[in-house]
N, C-alpha and C. Protein backbone atom coordinates (compact mmCIF):
# COMPACT_ATOMS: atom_id res chain seq x y z
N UNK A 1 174.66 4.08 87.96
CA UNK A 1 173.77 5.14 88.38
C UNK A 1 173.17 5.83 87.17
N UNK A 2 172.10 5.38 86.56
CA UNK A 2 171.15 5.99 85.78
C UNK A 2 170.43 6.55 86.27
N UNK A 3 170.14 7.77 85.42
CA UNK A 3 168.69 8.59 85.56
C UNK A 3 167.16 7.81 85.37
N UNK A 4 166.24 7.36 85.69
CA UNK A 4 165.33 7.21 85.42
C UNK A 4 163.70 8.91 85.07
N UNK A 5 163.86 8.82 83.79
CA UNK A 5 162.86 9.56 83.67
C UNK A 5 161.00 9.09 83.33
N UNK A 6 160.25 9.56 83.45
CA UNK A 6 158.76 9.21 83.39
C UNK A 6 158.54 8.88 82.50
N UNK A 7 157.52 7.87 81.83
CA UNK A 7 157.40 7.47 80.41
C UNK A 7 156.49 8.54 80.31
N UNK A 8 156.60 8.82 78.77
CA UNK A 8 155.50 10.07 78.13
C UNK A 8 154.89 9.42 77.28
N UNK A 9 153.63 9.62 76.70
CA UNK A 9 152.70 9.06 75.84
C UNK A 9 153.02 10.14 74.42
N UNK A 10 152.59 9.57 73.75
CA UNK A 10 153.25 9.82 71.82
C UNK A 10 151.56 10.75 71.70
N UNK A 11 151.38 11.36 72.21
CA UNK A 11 149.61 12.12 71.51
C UNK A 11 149.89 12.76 70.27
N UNK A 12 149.66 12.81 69.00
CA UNK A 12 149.36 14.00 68.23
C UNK A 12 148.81 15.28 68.46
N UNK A 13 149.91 15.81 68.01
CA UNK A 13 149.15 17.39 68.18
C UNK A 13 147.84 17.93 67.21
N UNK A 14 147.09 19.04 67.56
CA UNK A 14 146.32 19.13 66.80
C UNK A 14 146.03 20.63 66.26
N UNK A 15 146.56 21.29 65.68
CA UNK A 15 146.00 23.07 65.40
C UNK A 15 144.95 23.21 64.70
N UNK A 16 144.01 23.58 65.91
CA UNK A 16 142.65 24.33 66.17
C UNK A 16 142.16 25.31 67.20
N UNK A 17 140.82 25.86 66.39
CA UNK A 17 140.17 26.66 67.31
C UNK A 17 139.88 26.33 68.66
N UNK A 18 139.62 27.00 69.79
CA UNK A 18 138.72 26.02 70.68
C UNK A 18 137.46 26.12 70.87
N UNK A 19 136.78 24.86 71.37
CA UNK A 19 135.17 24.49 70.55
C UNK A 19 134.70 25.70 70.89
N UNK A 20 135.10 26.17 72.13
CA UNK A 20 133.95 27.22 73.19
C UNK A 20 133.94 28.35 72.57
N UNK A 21 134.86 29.36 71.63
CA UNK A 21 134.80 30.41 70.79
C UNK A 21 133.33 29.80 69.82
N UNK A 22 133.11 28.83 69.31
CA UNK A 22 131.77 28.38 68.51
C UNK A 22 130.64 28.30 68.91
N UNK A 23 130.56 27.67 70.68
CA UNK A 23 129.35 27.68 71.11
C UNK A 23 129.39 28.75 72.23
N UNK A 24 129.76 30.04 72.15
CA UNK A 24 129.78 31.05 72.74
C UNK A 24 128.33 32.28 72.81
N UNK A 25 127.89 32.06 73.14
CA UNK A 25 126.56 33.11 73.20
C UNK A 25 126.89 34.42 73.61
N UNK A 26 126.72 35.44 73.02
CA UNK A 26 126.85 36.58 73.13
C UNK A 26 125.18 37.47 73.53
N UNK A 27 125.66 37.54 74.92
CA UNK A 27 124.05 37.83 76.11
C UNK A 27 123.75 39.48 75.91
N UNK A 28 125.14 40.36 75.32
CA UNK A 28 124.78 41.58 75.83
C UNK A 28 124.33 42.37 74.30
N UNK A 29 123.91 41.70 73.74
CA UNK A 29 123.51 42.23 72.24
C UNK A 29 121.44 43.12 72.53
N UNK A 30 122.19 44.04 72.01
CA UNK A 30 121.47 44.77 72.12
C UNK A 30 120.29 45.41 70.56
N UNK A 31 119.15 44.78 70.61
CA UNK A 31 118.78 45.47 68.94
C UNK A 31 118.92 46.94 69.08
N UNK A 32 118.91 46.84 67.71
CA UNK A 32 118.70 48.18 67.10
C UNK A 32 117.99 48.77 65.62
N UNK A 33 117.28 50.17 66.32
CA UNK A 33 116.21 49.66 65.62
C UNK A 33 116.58 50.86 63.81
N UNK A 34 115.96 49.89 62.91
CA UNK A 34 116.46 50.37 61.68
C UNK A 34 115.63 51.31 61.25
N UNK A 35 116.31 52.60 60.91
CA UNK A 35 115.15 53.79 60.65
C UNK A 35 114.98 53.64 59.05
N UNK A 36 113.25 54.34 58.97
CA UNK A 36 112.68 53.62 57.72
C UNK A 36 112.73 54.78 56.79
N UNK A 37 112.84 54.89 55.58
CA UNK A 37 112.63 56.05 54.91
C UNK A 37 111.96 57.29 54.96
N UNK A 38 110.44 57.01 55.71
CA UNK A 38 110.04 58.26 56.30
C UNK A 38 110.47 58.42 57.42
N UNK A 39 111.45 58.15 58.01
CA UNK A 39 111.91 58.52 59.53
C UNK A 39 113.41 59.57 58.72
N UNK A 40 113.69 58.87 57.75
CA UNK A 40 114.75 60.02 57.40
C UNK A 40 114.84 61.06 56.25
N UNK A 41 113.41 60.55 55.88
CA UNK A 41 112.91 61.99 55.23
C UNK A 41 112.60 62.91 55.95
N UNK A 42 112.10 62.75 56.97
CA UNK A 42 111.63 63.64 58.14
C UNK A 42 112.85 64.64 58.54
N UNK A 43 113.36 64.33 58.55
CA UNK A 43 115.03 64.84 59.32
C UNK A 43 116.03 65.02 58.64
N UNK A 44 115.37 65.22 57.24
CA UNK A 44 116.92 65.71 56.48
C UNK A 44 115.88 67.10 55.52
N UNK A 45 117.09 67.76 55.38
CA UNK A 45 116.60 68.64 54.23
C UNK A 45 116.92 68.40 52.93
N UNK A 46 116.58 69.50 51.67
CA UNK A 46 117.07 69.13 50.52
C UNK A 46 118.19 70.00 50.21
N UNK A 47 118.71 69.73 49.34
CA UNK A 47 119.89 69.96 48.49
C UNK A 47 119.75 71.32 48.46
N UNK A 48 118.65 71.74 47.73
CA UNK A 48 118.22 73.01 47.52
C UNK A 48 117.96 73.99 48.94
N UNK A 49 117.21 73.46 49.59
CA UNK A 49 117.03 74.03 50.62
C UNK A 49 118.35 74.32 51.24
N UNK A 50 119.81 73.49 51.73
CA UNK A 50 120.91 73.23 52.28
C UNK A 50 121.58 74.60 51.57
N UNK A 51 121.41 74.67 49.91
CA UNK A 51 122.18 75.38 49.34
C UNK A 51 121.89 77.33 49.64
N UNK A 52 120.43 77.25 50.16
CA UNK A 52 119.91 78.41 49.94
C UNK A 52 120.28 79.15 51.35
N UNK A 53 120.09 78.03 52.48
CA UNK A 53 120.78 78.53 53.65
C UNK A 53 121.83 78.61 53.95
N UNK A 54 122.80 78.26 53.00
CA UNK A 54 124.37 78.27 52.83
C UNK A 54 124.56 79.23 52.52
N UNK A 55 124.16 79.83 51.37
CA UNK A 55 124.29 80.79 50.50
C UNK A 55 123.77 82.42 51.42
N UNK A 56 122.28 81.91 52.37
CA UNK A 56 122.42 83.25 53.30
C UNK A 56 123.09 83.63 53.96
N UNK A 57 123.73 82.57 54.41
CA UNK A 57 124.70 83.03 55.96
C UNK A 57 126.15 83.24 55.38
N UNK A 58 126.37 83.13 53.92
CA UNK A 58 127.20 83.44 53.11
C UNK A 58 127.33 84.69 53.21
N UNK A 59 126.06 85.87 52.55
CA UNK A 59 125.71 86.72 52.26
C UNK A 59 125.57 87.39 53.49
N UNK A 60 125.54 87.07 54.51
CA UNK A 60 125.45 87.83 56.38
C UNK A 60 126.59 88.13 56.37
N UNK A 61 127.79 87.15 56.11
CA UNK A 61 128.98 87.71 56.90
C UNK A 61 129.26 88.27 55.77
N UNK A 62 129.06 88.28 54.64
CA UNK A 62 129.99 89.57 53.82
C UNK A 62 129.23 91.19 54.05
N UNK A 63 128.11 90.66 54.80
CA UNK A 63 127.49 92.05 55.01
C UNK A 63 127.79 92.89 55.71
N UNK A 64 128.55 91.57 56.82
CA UNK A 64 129.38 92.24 58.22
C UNK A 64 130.68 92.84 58.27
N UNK A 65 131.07 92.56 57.29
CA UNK A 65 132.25 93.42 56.34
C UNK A 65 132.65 94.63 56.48
């Protein structure tokens, strides 16, 4: 009384990616759009300017003193 078990085939294994991560399309990409130097000159102040309104509201609350 032997066991009979199933013959198995000898495959090599193989460690890899799988293909479909490579040919994967990514549908929900959305542009975006790159702002140009006068778009952020527009919308920033200067240094100077930053410092002078710093410096007032500096000068408010010690007034409130």
């Amino acid at each position: 009384m032997s066991k009979t078990y199933p013959e198995t085939k000898n495959e090599s294994t193989m460690a890899a990616e799988p293909a479909v991560a490579y040919a994967a399309q990514n549908t929900s990409h959305v542009p975006m759009e790159v702002p140009t130097n006068k778009d952020i000159l527009a919308t920033t102040m200067s240094v100077d300017a930053y410092f002078d309104e710093l410096i007032s509201l500096v000068h408010k609350d010690y007034a409130n003193l």
